[in-house]
N, C-alpha and C. Protein backbone atom coordinates (compact mmCIF):
# COMPACT_ATOMS: atom_id res chain seq x y z
N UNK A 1 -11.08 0.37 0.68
CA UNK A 1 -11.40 1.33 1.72
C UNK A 1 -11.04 2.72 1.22
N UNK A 2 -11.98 3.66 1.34
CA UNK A 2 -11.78 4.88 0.83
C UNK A 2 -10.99 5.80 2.04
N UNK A 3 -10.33 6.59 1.64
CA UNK A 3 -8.98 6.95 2.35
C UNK A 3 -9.01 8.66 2.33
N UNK A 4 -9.41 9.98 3.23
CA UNK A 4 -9.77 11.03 2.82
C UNK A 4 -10.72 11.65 1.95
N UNK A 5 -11.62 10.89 1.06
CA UNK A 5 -12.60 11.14 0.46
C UNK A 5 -11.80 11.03 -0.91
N UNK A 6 -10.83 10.43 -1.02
CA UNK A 6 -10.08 10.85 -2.45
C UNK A 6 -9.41 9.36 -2.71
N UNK A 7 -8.78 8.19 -2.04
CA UNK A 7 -8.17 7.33 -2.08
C UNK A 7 -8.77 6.04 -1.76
N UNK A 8 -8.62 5.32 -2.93
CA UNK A 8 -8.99 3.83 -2.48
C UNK A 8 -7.68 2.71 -2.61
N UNK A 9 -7.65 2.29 -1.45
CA UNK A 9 -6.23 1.70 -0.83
C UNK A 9 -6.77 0.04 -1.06
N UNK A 10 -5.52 -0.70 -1.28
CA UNK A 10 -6.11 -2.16 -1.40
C UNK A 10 -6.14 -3.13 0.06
N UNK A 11 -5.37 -2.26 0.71
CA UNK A 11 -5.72 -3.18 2.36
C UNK A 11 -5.21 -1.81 3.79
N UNK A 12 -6.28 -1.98 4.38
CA UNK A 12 -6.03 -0.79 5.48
C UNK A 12 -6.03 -1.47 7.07
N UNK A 13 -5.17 -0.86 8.26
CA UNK A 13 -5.66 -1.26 9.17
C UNK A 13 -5.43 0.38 9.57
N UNK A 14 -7.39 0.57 10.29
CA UNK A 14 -7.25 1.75 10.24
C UNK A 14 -6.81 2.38 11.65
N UNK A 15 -6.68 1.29 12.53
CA UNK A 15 -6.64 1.37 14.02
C UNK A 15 -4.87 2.03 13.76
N UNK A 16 -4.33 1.90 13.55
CA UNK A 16 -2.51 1.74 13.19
C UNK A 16 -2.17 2.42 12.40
N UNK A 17 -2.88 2.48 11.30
CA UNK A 17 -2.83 4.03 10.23
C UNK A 17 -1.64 3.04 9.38
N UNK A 18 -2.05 2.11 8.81
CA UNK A 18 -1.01 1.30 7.97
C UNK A 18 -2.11 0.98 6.76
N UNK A 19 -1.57 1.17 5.40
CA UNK A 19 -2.06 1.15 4.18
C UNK A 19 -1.20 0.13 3.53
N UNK A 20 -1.75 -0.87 3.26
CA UNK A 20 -0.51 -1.95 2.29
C UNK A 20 -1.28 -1.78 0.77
N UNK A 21 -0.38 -1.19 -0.38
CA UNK A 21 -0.77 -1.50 -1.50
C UNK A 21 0.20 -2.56 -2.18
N UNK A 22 -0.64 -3.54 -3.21
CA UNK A 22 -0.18 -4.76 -4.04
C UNK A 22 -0.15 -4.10 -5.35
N UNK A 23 1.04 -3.38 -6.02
CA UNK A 23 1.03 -3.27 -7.26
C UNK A 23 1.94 -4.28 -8.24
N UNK A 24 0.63 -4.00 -9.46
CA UNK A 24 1.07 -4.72 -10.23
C UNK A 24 2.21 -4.17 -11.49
N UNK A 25 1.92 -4.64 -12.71
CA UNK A 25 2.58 -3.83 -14.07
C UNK A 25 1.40 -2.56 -14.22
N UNK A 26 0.73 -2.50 -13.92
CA UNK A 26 -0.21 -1.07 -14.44
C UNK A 26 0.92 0.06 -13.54
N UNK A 27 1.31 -0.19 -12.16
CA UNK A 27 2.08 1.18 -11.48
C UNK A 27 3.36 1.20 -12.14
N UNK A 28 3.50 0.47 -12.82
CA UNK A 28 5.31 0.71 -13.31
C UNK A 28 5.12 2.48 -14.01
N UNK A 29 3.71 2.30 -14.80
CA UNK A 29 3.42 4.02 -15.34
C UNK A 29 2.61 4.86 -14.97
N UNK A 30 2.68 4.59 -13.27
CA UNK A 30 2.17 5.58 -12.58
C UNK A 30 2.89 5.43 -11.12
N UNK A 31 4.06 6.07 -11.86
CA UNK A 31 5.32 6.43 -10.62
C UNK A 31 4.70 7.67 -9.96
N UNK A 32 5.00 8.34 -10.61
CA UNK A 32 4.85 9.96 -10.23
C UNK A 32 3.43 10.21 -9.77
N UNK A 33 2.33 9.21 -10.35
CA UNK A 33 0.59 9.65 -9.26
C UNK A 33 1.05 9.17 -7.96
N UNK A 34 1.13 7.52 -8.13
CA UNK A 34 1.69 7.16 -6.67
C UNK A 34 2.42 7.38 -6.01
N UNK A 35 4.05 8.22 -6.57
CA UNK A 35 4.54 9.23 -5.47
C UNK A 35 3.68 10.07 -4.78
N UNK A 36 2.93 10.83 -5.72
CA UNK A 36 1.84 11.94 -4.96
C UNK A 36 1.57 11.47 -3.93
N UNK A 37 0.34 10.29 -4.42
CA UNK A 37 -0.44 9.63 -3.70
C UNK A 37 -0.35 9.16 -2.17
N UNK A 38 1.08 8.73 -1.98
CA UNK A 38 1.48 8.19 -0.84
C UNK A 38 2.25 9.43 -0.31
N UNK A 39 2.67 10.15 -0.74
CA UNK A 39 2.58 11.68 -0.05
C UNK A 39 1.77 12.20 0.78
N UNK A 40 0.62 12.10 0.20
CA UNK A 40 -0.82 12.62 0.61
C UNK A 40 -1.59 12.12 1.54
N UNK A 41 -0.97 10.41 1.73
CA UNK A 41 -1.79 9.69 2.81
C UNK A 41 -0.64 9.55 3.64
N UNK A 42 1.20 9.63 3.40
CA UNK A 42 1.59 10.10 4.70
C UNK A 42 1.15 11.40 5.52
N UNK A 43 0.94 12.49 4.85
CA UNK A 43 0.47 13.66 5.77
C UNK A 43 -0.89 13.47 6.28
N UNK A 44 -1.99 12.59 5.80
CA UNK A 44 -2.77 12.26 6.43
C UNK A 44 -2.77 11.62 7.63
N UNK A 45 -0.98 11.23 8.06
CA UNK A 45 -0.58 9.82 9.31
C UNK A 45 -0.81 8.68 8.92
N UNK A 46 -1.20 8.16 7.81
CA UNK A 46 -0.72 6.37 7.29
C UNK A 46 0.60 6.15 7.00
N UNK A 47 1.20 5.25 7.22
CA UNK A 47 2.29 4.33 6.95
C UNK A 47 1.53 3.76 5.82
N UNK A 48 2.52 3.23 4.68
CA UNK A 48 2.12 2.82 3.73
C UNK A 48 3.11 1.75 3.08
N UNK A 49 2.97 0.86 2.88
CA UNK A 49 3.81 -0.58 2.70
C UNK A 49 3.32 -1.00 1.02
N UNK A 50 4.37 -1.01 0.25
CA UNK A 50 4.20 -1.47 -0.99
C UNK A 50 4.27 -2.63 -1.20
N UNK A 51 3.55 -3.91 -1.55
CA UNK A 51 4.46 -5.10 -2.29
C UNK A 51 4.17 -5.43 -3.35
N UNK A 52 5.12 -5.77 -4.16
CA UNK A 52 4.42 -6.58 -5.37
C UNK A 52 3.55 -7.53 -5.56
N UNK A 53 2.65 -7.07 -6.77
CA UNK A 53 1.64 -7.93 -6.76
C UNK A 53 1.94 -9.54 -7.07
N UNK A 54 3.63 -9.71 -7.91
CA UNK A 54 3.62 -11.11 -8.38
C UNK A 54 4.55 -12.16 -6.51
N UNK A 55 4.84 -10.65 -5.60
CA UNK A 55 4.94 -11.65 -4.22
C UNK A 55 4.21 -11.77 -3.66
N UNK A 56 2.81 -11.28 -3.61
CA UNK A 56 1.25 -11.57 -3.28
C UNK A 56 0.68 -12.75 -3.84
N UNK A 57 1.28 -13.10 -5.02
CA UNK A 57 0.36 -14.06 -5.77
C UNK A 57 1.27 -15.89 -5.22
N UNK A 58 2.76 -15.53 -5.93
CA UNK A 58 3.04 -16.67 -5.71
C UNK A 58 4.17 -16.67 -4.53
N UNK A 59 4.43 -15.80 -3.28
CA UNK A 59 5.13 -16.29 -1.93
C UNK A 59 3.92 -15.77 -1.28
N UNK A 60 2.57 -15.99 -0.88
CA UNK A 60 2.62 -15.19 -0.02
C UNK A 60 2.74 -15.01 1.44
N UNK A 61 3.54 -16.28 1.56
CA UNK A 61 3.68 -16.40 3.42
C UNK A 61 4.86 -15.18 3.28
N UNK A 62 5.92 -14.97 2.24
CA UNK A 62 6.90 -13.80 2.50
C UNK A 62 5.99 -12.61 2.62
N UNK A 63 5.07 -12.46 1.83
CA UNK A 63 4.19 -10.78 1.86
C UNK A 63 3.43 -11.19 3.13
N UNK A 64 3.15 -11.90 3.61
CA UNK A 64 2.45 -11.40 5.03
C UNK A 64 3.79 -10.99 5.91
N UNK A 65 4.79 -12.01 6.06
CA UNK A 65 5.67 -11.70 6.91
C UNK A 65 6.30 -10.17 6.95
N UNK A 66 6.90 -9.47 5.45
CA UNK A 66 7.00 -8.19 5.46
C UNK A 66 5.84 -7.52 5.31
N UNK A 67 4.35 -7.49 5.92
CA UNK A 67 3.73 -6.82 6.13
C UNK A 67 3.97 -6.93 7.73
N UNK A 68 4.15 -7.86 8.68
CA UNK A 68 4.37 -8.13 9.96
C UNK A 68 5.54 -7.61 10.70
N UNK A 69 7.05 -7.23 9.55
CA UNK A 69 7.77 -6.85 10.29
C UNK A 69 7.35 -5.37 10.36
N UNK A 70 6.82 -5.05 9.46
CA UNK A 70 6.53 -3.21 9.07
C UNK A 70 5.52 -2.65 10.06
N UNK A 71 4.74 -3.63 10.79
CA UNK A 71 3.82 -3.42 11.78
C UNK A 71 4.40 -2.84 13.15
């Protein structure tokens, strides 16, 4: 979902203004874009929820649940 004309987010609910991104090893060297980044879509009013991509893959009843308490 494209996010301000500038951001593509990996899961949005846009009703709630909540952005969940799943990073993997590629963000370990892109600290400082994705600081920006989530800068830019808090002042836009998203909440933005990080999880790792390897607790997406193999818990993911835990990554839904801390996407549920963050709701």
């Amino acid at each position: 979902m494209l996010i301000g004309n500038r951001y593509i987010v990996d899961f949005l609910a846009p009703n709630i203004k909540v952005v969940v991104e799943v990073d993997g090893p590629y963000h370990a060297r892109r600290v400082v874009a994705d600081a920006r980044r989530e800068r830019h879509l808090t002042r836009l009013g998203y909440r933005v929820l990080r999880l790792d991509a390897d607790l997406v893959l193999t818990r993911l009843a835990e990554a839904v649940e801390r996407v549920r308490k963050n709701l």
